[in-house]
N, C-alpha and C. Protein backbone atom coordinates (compact mmCIF):
# COMPACT_ATOMS: atom_id res chain seq x y z
N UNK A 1 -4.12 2.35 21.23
CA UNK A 1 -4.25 2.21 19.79
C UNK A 1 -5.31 3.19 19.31
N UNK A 2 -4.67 4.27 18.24
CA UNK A 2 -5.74 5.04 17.66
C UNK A 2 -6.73 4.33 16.90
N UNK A 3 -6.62 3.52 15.99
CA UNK A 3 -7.91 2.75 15.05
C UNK A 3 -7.33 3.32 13.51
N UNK A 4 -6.15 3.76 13.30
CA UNK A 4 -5.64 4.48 12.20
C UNK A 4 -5.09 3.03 11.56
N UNK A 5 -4.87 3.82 10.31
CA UNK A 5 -4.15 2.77 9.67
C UNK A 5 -2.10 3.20 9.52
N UNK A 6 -1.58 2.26 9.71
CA UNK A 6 -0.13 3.13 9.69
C UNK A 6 0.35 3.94 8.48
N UNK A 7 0.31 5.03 9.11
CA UNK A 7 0.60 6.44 7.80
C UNK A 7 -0.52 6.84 7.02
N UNK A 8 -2.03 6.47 7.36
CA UNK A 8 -3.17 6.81 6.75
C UNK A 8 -4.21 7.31 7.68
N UNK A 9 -5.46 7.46 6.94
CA UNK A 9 -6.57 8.11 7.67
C UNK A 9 -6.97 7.02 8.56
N UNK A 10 -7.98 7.32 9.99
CA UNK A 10 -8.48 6.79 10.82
C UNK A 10 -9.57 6.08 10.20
N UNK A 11 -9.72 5.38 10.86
CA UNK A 11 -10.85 4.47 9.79
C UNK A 11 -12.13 4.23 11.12
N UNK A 12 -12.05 4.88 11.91
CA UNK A 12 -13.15 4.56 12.60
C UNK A 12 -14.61 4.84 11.95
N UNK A 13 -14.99 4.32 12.78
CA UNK A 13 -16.79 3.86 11.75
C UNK A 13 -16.77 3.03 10.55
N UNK A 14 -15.32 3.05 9.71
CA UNK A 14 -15.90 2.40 8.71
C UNK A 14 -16.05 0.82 9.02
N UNK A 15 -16.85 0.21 8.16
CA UNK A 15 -17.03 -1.16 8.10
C UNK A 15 -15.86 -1.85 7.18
N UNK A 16 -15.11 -2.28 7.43
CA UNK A 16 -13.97 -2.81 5.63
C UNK A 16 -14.90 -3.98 5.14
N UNK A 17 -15.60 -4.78 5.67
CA UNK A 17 -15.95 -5.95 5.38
C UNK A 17 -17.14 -5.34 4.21
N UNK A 18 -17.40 -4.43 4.66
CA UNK A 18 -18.40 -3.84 3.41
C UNK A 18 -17.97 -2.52 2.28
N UNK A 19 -16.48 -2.45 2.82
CA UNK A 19 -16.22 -0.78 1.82
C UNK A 19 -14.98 -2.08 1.00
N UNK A 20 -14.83 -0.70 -0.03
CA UNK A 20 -13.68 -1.10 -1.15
C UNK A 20 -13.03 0.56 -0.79
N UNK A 21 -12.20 0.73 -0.03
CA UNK A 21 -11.55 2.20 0.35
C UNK A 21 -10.04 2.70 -0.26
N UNK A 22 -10.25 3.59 -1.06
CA UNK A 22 -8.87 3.86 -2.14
C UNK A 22 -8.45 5.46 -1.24
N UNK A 23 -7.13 4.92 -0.70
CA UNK A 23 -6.64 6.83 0.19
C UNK A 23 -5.52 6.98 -0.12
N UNK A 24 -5.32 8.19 0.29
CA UNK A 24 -3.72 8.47 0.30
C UNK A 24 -3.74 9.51 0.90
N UNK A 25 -2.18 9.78 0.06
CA UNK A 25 -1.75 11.59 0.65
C UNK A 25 -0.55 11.79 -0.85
N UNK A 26 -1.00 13.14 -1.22
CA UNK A 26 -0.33 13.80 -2.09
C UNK A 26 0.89 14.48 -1.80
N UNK A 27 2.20 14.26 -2.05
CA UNK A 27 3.41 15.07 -1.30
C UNK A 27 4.12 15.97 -2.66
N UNK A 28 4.43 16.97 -2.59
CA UNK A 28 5.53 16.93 -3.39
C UNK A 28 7.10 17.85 -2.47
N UNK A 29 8.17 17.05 -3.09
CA UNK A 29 9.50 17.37 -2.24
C UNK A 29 9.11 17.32 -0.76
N UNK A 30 8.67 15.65 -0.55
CA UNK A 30 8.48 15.05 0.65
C UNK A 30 7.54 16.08 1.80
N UNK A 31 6.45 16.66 1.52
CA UNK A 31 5.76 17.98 1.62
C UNK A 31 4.30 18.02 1.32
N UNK A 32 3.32 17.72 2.28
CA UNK A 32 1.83 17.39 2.12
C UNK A 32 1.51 18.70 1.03
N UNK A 33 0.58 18.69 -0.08
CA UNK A 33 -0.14 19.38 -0.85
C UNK A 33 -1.30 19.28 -0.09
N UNK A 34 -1.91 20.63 0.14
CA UNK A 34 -3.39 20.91 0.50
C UNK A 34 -3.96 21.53 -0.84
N UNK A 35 -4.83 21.35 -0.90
CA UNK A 35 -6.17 21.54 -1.89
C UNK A 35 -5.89 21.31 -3.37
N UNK A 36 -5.38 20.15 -3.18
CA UNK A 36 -5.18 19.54 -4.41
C UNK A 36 -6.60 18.64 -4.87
N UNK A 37 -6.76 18.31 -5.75
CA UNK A 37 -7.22 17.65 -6.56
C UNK A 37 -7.31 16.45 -6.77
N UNK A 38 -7.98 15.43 -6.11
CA UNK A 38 -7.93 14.01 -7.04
C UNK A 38 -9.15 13.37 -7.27
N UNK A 39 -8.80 12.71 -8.60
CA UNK A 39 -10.33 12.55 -9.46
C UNK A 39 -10.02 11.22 -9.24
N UNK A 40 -11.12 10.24 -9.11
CA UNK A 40 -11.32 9.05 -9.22
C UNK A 40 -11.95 8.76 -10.66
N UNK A 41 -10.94 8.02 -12.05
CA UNK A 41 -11.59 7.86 -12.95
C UNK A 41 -11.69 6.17 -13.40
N UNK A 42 -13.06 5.84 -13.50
CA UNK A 42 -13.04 4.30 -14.06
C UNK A 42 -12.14 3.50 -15.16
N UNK A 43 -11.99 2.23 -15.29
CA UNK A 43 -11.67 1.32 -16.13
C UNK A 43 -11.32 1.97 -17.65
N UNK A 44 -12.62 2.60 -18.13
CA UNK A 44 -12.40 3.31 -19.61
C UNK A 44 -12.34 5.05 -19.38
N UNK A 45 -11.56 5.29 -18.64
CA UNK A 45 -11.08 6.77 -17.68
C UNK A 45 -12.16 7.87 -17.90
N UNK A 46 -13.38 7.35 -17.43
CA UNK A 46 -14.33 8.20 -17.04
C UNK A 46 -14.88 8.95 -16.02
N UNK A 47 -14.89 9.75 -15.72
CA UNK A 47 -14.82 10.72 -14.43
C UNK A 47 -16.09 10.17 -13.50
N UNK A 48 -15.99 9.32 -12.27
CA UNK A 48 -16.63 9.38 -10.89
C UNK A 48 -16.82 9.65 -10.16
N UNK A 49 -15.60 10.33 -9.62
CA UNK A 49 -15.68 11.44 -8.22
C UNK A 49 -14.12 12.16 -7.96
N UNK A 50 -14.37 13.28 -7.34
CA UNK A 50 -13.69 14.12 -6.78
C UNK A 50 -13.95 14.48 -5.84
N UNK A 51 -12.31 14.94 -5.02
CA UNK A 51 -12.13 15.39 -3.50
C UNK A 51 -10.95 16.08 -3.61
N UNK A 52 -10.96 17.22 -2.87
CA UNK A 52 -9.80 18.03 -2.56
C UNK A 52 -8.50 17.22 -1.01
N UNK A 53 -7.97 17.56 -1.21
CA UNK A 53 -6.97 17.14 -0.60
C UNK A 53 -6.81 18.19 0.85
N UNK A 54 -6.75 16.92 1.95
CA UNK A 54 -6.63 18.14 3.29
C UNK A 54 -5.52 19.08 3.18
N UNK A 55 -5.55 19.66 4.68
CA UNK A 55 -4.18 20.20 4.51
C UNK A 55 -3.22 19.48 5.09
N UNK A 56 -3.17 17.95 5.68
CA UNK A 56 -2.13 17.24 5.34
C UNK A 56 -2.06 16.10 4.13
N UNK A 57 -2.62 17.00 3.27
CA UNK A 57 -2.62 16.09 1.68
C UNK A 57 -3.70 14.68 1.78
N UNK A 58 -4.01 14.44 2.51
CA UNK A 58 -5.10 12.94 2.32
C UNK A 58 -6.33 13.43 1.72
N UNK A 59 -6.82 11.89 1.26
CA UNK A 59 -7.90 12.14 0.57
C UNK A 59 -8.02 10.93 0.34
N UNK A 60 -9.81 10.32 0.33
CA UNK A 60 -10.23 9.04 0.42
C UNK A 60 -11.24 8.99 -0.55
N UNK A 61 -11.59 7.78 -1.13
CA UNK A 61 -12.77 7.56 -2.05
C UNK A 61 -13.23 5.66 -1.20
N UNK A 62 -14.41 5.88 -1.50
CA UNK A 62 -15.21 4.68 -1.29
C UNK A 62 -15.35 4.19 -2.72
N UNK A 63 -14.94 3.32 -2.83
CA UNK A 63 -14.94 2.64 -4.54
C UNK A 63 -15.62 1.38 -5.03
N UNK A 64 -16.02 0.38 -6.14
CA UNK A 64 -16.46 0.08 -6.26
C UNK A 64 -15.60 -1.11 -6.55
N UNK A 65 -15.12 -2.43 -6.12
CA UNK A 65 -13.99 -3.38 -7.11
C UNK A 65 -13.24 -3.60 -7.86
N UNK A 66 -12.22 -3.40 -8.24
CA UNK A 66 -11.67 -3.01 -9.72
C UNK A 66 -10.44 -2.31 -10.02
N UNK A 67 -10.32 -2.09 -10.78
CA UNK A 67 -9.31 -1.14 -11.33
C UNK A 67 -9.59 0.40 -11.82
N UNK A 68 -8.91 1.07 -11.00
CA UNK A 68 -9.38 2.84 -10.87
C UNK A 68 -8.21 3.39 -11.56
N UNK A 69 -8.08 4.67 -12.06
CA UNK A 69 -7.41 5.81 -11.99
C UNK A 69 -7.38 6.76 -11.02
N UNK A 70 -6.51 7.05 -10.32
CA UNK A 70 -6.43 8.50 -9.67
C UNK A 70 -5.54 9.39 -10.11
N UNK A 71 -6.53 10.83 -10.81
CA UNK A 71 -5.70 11.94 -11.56
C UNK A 71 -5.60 13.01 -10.74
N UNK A 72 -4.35 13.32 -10.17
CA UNK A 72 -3.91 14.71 -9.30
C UNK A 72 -3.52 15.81 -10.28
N UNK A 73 -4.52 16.91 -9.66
CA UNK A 73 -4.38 17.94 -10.38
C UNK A 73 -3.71 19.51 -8.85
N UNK A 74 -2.82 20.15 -9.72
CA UNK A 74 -2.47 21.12 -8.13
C UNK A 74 -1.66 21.70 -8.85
N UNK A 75 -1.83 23.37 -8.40
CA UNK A 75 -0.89 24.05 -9.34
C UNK A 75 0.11 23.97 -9.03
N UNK A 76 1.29 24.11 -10.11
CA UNK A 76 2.55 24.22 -10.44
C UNK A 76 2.60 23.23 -10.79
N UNK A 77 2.29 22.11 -11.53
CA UNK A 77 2.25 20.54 -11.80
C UNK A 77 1.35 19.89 -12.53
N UNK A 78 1.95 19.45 -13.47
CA UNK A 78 1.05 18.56 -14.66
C UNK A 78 0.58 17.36 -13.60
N UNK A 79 -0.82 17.53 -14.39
CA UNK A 79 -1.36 15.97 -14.02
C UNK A 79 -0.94 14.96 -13.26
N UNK A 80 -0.60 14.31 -12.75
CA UNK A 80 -0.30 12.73 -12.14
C UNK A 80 -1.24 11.72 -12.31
N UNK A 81 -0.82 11.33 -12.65
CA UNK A 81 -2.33 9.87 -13.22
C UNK A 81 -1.55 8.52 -12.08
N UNK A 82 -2.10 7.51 -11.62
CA UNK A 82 -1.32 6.76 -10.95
C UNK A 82 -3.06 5.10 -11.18
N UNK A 83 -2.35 4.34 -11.15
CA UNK A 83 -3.53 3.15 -11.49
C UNK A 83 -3.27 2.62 -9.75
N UNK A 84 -4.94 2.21 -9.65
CA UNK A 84 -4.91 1.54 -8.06
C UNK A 84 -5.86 0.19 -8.29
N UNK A 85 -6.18 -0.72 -7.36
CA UNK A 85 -6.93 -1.66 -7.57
C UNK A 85 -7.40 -1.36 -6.37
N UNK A 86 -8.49 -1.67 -6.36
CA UNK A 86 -9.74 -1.63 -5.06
C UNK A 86 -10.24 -3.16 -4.90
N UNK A 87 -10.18 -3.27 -3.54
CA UNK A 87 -11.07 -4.75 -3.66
C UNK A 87 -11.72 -4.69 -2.00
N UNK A 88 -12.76 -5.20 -2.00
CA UNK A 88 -13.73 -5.18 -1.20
C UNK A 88 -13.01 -5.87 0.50
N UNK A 89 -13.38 -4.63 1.47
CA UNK A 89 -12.70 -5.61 2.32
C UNK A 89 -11.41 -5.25 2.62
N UNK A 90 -10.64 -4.26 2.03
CA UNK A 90 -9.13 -3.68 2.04
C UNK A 90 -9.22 -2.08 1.56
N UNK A 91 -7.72 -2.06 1.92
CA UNK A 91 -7.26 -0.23 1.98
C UNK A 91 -5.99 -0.45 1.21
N UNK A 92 -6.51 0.53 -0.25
CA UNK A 92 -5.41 0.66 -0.84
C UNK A 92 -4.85 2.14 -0.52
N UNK A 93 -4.03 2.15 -0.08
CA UNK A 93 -2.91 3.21 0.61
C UNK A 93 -2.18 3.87 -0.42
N UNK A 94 -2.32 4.65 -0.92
CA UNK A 94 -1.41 5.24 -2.20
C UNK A 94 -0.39 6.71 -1.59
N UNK A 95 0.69 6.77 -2.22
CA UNK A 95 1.19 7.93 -1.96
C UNK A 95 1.53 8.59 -3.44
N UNK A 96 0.95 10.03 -4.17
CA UNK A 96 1.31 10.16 -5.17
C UNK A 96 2.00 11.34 -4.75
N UNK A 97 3.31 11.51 -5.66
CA UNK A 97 4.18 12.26 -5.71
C UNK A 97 4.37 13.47 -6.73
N UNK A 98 4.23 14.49 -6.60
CA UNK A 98 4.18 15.81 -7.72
C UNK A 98 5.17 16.25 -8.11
């Protein structure tokens, strides 16, 4: 057993009992995007953090409880906005599509 999550990042080291962890992977035409863009924006869509996207499209935020935005930005492609919930203790697994 790797310590992965199925179809997500490895989670070794982290603690879940103490993270709120929001990941994914960005595809478009079933096709990882590298150096894409995704913004983590709060409740009243205010900008918190950003991370580029590997080059097999993942990308993780440590978050705070709640209800998030994640806005993908990557050329050839408008925006993607997608709503996630974070809760302490779990992995929300997202796949956004371009």
């Amino acid at each position: 057993m790797c310590g992965a999550t199925e179809g997500g990042l490895p989670l070794d080291g982290v603690n879940l009992a103490k993270e709120a962890i929001v990941q994914g992977q960005v595809l478009r035409a079933g096709e990882p995007v590298g150096n894409a863009y995704v913004r983590l924006l709060d409740r009243s869509g205010e900008f918190t953090a950003e991370v580029p996207t590997s080059a097999s499209g993942h990308f993780r935020f440590f978050a705070g409880d709640g209800e998030w935005t994640l806005r993908t930005l990557a050329p050839r492609s408008e925006p993607v906005d997608k709503k996630v919930f974070a809760a302490l203790g779990s992995v929300a697994d997202i796949t956004i599509t371009l």
